[in-house]
C-alpha atoms as a PDB file:
ATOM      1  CA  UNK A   1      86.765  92.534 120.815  1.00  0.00           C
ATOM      2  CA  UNK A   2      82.932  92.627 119.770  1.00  0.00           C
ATOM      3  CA  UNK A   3      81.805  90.044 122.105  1.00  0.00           C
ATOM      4  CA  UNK A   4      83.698  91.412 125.162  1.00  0.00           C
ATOM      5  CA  UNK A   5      82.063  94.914 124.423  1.00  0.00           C
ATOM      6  CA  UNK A   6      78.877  93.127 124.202  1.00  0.00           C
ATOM      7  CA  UNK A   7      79.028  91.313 126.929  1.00  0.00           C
ATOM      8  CA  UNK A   8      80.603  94.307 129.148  1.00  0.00           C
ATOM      9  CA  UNK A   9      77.117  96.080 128.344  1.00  0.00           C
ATOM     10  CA  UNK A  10      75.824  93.178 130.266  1.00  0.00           C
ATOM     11  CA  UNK A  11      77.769  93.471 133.157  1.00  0.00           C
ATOM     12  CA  UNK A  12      75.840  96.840 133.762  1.00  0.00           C
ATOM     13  CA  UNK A  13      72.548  94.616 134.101  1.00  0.00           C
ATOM     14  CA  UNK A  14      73.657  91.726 135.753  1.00  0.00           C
ATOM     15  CA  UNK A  15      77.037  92.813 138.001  1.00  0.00           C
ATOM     16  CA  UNK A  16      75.415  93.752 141.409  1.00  0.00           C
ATOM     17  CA  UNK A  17      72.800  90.960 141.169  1.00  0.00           C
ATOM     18  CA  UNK A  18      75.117  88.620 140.764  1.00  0.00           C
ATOM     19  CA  UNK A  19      76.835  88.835 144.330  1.00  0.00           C
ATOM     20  CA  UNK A  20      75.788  86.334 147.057  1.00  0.00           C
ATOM     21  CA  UNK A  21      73.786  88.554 149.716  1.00  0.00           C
ATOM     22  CA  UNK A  22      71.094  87.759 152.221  1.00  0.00           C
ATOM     23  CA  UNK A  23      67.711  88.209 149.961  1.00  0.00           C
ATOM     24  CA  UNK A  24      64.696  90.854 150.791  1.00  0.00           C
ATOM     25  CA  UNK A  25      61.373  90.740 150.221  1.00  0.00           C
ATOM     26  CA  UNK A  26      60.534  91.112 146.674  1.00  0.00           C
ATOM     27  CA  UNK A  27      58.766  94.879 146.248  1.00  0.00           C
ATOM     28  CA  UNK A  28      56.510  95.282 143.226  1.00  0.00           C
ATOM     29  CA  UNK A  29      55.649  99.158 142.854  1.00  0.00           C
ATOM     30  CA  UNK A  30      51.475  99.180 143.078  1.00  0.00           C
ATOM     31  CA  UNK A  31      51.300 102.026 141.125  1.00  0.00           C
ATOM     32  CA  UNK A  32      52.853 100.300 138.145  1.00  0.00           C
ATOM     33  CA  UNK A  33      50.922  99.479 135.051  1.00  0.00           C
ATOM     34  CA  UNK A  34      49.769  96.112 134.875  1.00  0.00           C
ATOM     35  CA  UNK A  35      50.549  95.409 131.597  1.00  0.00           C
ATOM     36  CA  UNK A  36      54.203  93.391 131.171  1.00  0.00           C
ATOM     37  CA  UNK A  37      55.285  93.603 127.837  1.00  0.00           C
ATOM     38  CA  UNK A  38      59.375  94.045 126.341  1.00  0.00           C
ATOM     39  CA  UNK A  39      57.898  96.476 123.541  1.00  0.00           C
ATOM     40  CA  UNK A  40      56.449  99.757 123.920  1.00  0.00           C
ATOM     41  CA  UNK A  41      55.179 102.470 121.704  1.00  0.00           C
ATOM     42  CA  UNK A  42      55.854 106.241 122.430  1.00  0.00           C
ATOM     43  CA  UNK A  43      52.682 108.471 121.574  1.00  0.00           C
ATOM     44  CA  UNK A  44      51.631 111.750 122.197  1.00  0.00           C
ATOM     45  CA  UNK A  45      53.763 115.142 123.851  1.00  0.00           C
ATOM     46  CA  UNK A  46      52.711 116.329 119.984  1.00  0.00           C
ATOM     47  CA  UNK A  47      54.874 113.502 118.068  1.00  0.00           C
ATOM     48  CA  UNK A  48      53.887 113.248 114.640  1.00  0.00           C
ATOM     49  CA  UNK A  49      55.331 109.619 114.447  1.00  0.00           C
ATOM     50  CA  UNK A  50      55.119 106.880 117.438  1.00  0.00           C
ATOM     51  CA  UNK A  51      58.730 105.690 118.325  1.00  0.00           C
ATOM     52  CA  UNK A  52      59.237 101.963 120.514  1.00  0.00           C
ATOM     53  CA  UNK A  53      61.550 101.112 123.504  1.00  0.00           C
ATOM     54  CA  UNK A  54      62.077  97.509 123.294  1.00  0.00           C
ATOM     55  CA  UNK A  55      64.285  96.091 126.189  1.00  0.00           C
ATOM     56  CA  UNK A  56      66.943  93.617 125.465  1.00  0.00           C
ATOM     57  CA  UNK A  57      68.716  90.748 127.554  1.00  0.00           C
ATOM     58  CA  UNK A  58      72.215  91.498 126.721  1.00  0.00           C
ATOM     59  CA  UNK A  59      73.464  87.616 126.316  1.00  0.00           C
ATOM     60  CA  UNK A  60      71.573  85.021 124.801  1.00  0.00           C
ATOM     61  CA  UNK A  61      71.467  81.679 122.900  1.00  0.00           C
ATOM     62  CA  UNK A  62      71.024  82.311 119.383  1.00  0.00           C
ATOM     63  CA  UNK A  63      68.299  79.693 119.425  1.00  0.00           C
ATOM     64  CA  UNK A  64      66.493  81.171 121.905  1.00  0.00           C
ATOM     65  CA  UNK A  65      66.609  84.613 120.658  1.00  0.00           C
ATOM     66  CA  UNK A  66      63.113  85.781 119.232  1.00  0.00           C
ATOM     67  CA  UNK A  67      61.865  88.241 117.180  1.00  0.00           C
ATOM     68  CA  UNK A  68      58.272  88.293 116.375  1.00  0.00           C
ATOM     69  CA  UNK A  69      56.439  90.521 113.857  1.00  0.00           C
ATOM     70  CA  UNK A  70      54.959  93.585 116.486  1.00  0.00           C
ATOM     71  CA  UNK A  71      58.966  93.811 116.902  1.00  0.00           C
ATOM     72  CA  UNK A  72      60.476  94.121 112.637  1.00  0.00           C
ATOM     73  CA  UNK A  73      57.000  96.114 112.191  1.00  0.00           C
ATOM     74  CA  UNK A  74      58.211  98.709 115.083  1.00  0.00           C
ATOM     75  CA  UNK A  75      62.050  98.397 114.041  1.00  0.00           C
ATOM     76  CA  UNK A  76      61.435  99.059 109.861  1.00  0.00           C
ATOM     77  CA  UNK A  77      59.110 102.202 111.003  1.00  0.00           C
ATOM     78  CA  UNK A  78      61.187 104.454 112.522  1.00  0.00           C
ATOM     79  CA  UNK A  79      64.368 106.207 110.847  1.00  0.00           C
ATOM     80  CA  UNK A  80      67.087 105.386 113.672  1.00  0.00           C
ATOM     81  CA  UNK A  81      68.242 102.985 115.809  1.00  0.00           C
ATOM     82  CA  UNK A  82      68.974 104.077 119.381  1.00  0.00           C
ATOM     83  CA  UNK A  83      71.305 101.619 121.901  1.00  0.00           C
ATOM     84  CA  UNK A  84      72.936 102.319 125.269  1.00  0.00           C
ATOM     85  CA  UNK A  85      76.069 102.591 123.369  1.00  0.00           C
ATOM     86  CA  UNK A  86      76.783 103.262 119.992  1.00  0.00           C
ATOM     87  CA  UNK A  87      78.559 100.022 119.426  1.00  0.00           C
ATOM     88  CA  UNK A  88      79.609 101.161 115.633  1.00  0.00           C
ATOM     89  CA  UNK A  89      81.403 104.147 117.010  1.00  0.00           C
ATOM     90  CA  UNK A  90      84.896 102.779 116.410  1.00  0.00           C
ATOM     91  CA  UNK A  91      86.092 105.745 118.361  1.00  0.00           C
ATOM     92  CA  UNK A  92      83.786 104.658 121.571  1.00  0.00           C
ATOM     93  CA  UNK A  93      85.158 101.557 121.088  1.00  0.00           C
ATOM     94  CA  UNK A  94      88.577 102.154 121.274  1.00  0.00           C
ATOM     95  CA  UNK A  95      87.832 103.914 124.395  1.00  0.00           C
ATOM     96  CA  UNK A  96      86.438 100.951 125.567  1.00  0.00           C
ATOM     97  CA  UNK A  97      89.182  98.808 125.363  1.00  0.00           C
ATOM     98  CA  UNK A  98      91.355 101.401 126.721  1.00  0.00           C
ATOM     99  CA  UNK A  99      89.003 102.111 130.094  1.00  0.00           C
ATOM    100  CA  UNK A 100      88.808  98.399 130.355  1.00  0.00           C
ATOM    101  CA  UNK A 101      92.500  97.856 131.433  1.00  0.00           C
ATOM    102  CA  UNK A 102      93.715  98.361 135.167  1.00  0.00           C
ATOM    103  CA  UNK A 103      95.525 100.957 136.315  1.00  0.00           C
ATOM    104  CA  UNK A 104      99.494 101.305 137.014  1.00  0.00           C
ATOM    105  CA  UNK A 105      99.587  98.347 134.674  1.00  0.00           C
ATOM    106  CA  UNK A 106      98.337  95.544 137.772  1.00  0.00           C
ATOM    107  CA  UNK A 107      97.348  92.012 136.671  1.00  0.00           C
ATOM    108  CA  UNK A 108      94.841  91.138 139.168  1.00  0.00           C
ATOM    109  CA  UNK A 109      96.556  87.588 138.869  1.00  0.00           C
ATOM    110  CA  UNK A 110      98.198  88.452 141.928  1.00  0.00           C
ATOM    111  CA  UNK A 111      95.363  89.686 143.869  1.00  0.00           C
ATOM    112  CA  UNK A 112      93.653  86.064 143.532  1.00  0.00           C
ATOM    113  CA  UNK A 113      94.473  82.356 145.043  1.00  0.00           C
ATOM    114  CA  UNK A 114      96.378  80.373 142.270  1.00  0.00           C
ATOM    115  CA  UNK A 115      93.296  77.413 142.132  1.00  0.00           C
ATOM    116  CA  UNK A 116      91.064  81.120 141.596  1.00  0.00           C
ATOM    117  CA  UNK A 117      93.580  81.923 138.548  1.00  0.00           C
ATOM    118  CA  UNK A 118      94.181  78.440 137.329  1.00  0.00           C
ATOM    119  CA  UNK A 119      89.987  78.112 136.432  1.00  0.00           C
ATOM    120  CA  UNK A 120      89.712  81.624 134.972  1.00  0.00           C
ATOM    121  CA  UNK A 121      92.617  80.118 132.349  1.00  0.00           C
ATOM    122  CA  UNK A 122      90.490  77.044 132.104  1.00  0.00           C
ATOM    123  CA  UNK A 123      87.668  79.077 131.342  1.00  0.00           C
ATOM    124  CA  UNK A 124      88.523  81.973 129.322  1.00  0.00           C
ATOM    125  CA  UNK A 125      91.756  80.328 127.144  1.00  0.00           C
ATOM    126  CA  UNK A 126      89.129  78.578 124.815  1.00  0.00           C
ATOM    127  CA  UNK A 127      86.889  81.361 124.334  1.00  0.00           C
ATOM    128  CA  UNK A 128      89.445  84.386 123.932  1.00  0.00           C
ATOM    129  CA  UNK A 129      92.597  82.997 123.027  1.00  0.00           C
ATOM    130  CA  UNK A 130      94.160  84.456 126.030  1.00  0.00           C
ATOM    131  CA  UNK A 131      94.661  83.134 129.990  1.00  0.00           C
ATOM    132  CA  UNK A 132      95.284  85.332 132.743  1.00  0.00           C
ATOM    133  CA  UNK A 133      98.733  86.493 132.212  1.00  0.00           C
ATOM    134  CA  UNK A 134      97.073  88.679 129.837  1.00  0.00           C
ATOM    135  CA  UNK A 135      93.889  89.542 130.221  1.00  0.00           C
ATOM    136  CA  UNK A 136      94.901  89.868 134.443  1.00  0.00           C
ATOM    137  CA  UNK A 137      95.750  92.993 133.044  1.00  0.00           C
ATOM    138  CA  UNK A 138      92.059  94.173 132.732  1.00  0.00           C
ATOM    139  CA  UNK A 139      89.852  95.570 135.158  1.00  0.00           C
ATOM    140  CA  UNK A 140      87.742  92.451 137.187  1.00  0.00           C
ATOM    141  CA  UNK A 141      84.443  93.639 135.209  1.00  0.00           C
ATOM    142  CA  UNK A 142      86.145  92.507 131.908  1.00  0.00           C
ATOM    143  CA  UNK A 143      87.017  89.302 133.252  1.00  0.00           C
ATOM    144  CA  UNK A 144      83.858  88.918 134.617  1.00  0.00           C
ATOM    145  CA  UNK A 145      82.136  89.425 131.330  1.00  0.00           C
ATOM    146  CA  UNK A 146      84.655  86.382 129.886  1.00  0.00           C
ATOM    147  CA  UNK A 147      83.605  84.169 132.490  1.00  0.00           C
ATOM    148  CA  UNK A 148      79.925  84.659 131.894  1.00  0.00           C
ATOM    149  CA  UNK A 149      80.146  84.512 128.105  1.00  0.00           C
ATOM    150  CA  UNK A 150      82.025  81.144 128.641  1.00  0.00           C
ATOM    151  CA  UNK A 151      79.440  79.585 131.250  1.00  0.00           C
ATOM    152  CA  UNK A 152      76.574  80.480 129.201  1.00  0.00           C
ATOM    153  CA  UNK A 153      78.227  79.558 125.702  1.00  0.00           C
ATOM    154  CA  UNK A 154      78.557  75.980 127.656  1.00  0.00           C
ATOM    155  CA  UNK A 155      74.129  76.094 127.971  1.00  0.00           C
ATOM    156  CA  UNK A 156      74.326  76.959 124.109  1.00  0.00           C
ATOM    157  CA  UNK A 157      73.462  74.178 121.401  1.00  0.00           C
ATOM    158  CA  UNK A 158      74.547  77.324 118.909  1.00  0.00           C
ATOM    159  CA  UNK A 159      76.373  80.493 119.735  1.00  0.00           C
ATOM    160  CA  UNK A 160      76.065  82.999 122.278  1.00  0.00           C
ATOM    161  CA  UNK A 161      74.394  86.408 120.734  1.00  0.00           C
ATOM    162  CA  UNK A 162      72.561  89.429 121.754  1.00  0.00           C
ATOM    163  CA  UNK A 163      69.567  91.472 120.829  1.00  0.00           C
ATOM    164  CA  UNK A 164      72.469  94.377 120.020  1.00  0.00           C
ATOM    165  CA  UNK A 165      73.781  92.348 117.516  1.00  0.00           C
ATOM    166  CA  UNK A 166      70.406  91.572 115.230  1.00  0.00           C
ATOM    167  CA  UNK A 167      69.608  94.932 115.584  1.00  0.00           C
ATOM    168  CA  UNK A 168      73.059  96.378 114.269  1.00  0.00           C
ATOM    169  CA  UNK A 169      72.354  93.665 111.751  1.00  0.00           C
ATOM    170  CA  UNK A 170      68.676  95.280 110.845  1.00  0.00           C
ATOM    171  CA  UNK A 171      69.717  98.982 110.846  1.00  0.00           C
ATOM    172  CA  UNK A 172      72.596  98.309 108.240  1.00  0.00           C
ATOM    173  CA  UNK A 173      69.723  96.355 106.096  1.00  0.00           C
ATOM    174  CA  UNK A 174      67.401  99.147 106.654  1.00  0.00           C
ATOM    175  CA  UNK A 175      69.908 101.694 105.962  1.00  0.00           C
ATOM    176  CA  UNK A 176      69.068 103.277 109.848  1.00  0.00           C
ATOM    177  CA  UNK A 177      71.774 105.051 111.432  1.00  0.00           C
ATOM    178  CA  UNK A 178      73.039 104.318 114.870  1.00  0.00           C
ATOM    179  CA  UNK A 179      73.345 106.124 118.203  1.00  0.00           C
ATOM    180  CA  UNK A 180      74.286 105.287 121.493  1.00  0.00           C
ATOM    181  CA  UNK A 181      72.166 107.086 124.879  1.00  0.00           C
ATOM    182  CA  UNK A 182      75.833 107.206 126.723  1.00  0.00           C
ATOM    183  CA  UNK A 183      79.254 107.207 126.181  1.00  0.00           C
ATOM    184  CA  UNK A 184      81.795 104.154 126.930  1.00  0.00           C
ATOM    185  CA  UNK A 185      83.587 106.619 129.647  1.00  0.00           C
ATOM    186  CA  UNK A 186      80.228 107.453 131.674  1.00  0.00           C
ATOM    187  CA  UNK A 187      79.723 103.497 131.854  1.00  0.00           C
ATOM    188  CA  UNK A 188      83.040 102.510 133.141  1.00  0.00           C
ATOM    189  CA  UNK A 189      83.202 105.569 135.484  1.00  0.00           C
ATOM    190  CA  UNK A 190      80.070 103.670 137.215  1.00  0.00           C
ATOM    191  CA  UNK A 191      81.443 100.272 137.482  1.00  0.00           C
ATOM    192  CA  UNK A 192      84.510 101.514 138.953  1.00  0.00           C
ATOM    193  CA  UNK A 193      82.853 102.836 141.742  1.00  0.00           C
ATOM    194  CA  UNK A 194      82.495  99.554 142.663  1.00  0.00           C
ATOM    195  CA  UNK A 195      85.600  98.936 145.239  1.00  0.00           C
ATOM    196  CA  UNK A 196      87.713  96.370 143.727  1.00  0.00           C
ATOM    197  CA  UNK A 197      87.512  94.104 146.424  1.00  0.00           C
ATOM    198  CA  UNK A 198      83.889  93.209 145.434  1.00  0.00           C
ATOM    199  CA  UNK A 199      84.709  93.197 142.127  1.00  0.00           C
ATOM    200  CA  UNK A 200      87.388  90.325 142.898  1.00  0.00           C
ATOM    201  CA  UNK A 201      85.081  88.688 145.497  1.00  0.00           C
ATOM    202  CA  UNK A 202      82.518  88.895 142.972  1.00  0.00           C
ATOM    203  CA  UNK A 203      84.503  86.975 140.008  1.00  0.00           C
ATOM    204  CA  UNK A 204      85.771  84.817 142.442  1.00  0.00           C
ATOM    205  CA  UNK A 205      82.212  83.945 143.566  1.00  0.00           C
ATOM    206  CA  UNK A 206      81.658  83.282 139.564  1.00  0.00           C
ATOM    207  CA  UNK A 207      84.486  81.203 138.818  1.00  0.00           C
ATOM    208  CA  UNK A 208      84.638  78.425 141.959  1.00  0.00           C
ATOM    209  CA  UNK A 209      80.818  77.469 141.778  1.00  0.00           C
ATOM    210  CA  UNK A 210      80.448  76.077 138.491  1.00  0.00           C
ATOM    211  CA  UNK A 211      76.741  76.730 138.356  1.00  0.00           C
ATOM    212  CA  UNK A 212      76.633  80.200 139.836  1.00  0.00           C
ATOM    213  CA  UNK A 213      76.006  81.861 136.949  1.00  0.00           C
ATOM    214  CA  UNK A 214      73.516  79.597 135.114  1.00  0.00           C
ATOM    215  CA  UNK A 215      71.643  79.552 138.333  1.00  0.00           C
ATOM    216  CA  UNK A 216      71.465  83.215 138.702  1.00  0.00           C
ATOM    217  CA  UNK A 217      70.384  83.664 135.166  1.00  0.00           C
ATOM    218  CA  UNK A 218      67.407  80.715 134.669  1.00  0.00           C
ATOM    219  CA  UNK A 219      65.224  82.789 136.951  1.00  0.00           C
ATOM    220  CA  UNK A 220      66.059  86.281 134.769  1.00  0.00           C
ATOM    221  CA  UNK A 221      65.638  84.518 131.265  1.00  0.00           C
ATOM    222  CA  UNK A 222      62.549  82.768 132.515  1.00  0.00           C
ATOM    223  CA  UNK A 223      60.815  86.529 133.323  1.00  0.00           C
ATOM    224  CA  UNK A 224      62.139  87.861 130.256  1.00  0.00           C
ATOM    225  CA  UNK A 225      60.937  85.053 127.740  1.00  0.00           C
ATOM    226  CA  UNK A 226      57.688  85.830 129.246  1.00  0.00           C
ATOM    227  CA  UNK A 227      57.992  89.774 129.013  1.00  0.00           C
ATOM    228  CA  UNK A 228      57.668  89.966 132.471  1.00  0.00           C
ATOM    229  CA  UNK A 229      59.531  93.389 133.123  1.00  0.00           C
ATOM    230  CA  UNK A 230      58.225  94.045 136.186  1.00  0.00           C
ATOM    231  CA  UNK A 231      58.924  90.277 138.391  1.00  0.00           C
ATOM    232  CA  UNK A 232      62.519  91.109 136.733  1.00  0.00           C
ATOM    233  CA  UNK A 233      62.825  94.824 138.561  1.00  0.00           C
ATOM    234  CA  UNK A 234      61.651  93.255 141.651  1.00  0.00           C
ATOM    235  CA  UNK A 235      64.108  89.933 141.391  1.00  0.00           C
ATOM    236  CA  UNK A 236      66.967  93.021 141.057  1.00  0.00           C
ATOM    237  CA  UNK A 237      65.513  94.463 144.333  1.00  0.00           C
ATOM    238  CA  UNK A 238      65.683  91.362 146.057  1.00  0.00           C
ATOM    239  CA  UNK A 239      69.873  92.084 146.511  1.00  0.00           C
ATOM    240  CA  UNK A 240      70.925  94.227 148.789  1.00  0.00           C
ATOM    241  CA  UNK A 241      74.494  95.062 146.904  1.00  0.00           C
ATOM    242  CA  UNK A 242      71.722  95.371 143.876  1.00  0.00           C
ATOM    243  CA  UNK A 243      70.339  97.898 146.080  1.00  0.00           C
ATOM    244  CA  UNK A 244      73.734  99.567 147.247  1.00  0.00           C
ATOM    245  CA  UNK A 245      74.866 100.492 143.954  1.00  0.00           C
ATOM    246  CA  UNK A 246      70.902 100.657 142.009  1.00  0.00           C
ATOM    247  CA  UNK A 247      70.899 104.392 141.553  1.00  0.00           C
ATOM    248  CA  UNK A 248      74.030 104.573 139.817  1.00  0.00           C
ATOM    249  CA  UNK A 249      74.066 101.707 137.740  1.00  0.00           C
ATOM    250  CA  UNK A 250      70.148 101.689 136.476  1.00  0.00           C
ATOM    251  CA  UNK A 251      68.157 105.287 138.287  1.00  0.00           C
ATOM    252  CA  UNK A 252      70.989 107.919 137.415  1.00  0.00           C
ATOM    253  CA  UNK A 253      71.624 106.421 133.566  1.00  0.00           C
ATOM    254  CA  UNK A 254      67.741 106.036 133.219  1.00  0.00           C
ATOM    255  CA  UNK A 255      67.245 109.841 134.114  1.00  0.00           C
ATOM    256  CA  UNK A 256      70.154 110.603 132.343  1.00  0.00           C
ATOM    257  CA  UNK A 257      68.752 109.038 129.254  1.00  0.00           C
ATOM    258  CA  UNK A 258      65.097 110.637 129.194  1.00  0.00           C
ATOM    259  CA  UNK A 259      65.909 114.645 127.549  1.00  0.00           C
ATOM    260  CA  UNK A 260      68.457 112.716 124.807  1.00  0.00           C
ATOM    261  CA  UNK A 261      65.430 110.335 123.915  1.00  0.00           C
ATOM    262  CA  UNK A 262      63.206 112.942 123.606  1.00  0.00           C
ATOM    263  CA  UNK A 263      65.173 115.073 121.650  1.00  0.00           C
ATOM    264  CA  UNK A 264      65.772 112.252 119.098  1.00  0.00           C
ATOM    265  CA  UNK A 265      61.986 111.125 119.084  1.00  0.00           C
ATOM    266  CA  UNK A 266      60.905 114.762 118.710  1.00  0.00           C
ATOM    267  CA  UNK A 267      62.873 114.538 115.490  1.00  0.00           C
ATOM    268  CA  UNK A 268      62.290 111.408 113.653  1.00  0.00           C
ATOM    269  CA  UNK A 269      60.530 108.251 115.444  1.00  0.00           C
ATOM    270  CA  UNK A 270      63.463 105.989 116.475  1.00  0.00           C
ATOM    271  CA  UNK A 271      63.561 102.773 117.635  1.00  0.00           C
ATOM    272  CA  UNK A 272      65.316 102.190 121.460  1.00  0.00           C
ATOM    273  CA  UNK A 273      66.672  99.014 122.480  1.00  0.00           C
ATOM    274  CA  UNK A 274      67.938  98.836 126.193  1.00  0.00           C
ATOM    275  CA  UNK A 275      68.134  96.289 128.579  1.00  0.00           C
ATOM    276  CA  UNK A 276      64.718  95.204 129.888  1.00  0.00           C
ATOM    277  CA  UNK A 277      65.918  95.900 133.548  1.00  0.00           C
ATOM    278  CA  UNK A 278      65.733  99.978 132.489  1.00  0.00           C
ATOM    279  CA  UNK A 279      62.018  99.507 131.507  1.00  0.00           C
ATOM    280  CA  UNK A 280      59.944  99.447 135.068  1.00  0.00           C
ATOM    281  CA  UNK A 281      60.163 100.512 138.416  1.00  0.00           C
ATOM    282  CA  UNK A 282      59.241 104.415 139.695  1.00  0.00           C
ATOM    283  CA  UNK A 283      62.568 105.301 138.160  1.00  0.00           C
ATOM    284  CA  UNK A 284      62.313 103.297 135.253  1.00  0.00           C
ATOM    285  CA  UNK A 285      62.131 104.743 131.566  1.00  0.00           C
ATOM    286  CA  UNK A 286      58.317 103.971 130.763  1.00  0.00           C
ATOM    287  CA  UNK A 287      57.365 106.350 134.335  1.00  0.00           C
ATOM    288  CA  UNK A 288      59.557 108.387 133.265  1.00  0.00           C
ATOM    289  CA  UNK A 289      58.495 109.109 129.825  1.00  0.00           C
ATOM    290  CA  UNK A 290      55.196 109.265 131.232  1.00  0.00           C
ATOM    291  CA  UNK A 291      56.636 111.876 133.587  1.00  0.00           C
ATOM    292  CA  UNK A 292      57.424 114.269 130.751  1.00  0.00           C
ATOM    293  CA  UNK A 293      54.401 113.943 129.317  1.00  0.00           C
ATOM    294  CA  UNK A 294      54.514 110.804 126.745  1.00  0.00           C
ATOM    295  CA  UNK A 295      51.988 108.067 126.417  1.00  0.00           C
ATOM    296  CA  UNK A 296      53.319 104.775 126.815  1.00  0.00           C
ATOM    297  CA  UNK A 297      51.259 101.767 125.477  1.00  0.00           C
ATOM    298  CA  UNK A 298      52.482  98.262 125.592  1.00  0.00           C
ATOM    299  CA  UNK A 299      52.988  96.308 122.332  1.00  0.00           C
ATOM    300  CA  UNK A 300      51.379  93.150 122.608  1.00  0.00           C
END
């Protein structure tokens, strides 16, 4: 159940730019700082203590997963740890699993060609134990999540991890307690605004072209190994179902987050890790820290 979870806190980064639409030009905001860094300290607005927002990628090789020393200096000087969702909340996680499951008990089994079904038991059996007469049974984001944890495990010389999980990892050596910006039912509630027929043309899309999903994320891991927050923003921008569904899945949950971080910061300095695709953009968290009154600096 933990790597589902994680990987369903990916979906929330990656789902819209993952559908095949007719590209736009790529928009860089001008008035953007220059700097492009996945670390950044929070100053000023009368903090006695800096705090850092650190944006994650949600999936990743665990050989390819770094953490340098500007990163364990920030994390082992602040007194909490701060993710989207508390993913030690066994209560929020519970509620995940239970929001994860369709409606009126449908197996979306039936909604899809048989060759569609017969590949998403080829490529889910091995890595959950289950095919599609069970998990069918789960809402299309779910099963998207499986299919991208399996195509990416199959790029992996060692297992597939996340940033979440070394930083849960960190905070129980450090003794730092955990909290999540938003709750598992706020999350789902946004992804099932998408209609289900994209969702299902979507994880169709991801399951007959064997390199859809690698392809999709070289480009993202290739701006994120280089910190390069802002070239990710604009590769989101460059979808239009990106852009149909952008304020609810990344501008809404960033405003959304700002008056909860600052009440925690304002209290202790804590330590924020959400995905990197929150971090820019006129909308993004560092503008709109800046907004109320923070100074942002990059950690380089």
């Amino acid at each position: 159940m933990g790597r589902i979870i994680t990987v369903f806190c990916f979906i929330l980064l990656f789902a819209c730019y993952a559908y095949p639409q007719e590209t736009q030009p790529s928009l860089l905001i001008e008035s953007e700082p220059p700097e492009n860094s996945l670390l950044w300290k929070i100053t000023g607005h009368n903090l006695e203590t800096p705090s850092y927002v650190f944006g994650t990628i949600h999936l990743i090789c665990r050989e390819e997963l770094v953490v340098d020393d500007r990163i364990t200096s920030a994390l082992s000087s602040t007194d909490q740890l701060v993710l989207e969702l508390d993913l030690t909340d066994q209560s929020e996680m519970m509620q995940v699993q239970q929001l994860s499951m369709n409606e009126d008990g449908l197996n979306i089994a039936s909604e899809l060609d048989e060759e569609v079904v017969g590949k998403l038991d080829e490529l889910i059996r091995p890595h959950t134990g289950i095919g599609m007469s069970q998990a069918g049974m789960m809402k299309p984001f779910v099963i998207q999540s499986m299919v991208m944890s399996a195509r990416l495990s199959e790029l992996c010389e060692e297992e597939l991890t996340s940033y979440e999980n070394y930083f849960l990892e960190k905070a129980a050596e450090y003794d730092l307690p955990v909290e999540g910006l938003e709750t598992a039912e706020f999350q789902v509630g946004l992804l099932d605004r998408i209609p289900l027929e994209e969702q299902l043309d979507q994880l169709e899309t991801m399951v007959m072209d064997d390199r859809f999903v690698a392809d999709q994320f070289d480009q993202l891991f290739s701006y994120y190994q280089d910190e390069k927050i802002h070239e990710m923003y604009a590769l989101f921008q460059e979808d239009e179902m990106w852009m149909q569904y952008k304020d609810d899945l990344l501008d809404t949950r960033n405003r959304s987050w700002i008056p909860e971080m600052e009440k925690l910061i304002q209290q202790q300095p804590v330590f924020f890790a959400v995905g990197a695709g929150h971090l820019a953009g006129e909308q993004g968290v560092l503008r709109l820290l800046e907004e109320a009154g923070y100074e942002i600096k990059a950690v380089g």
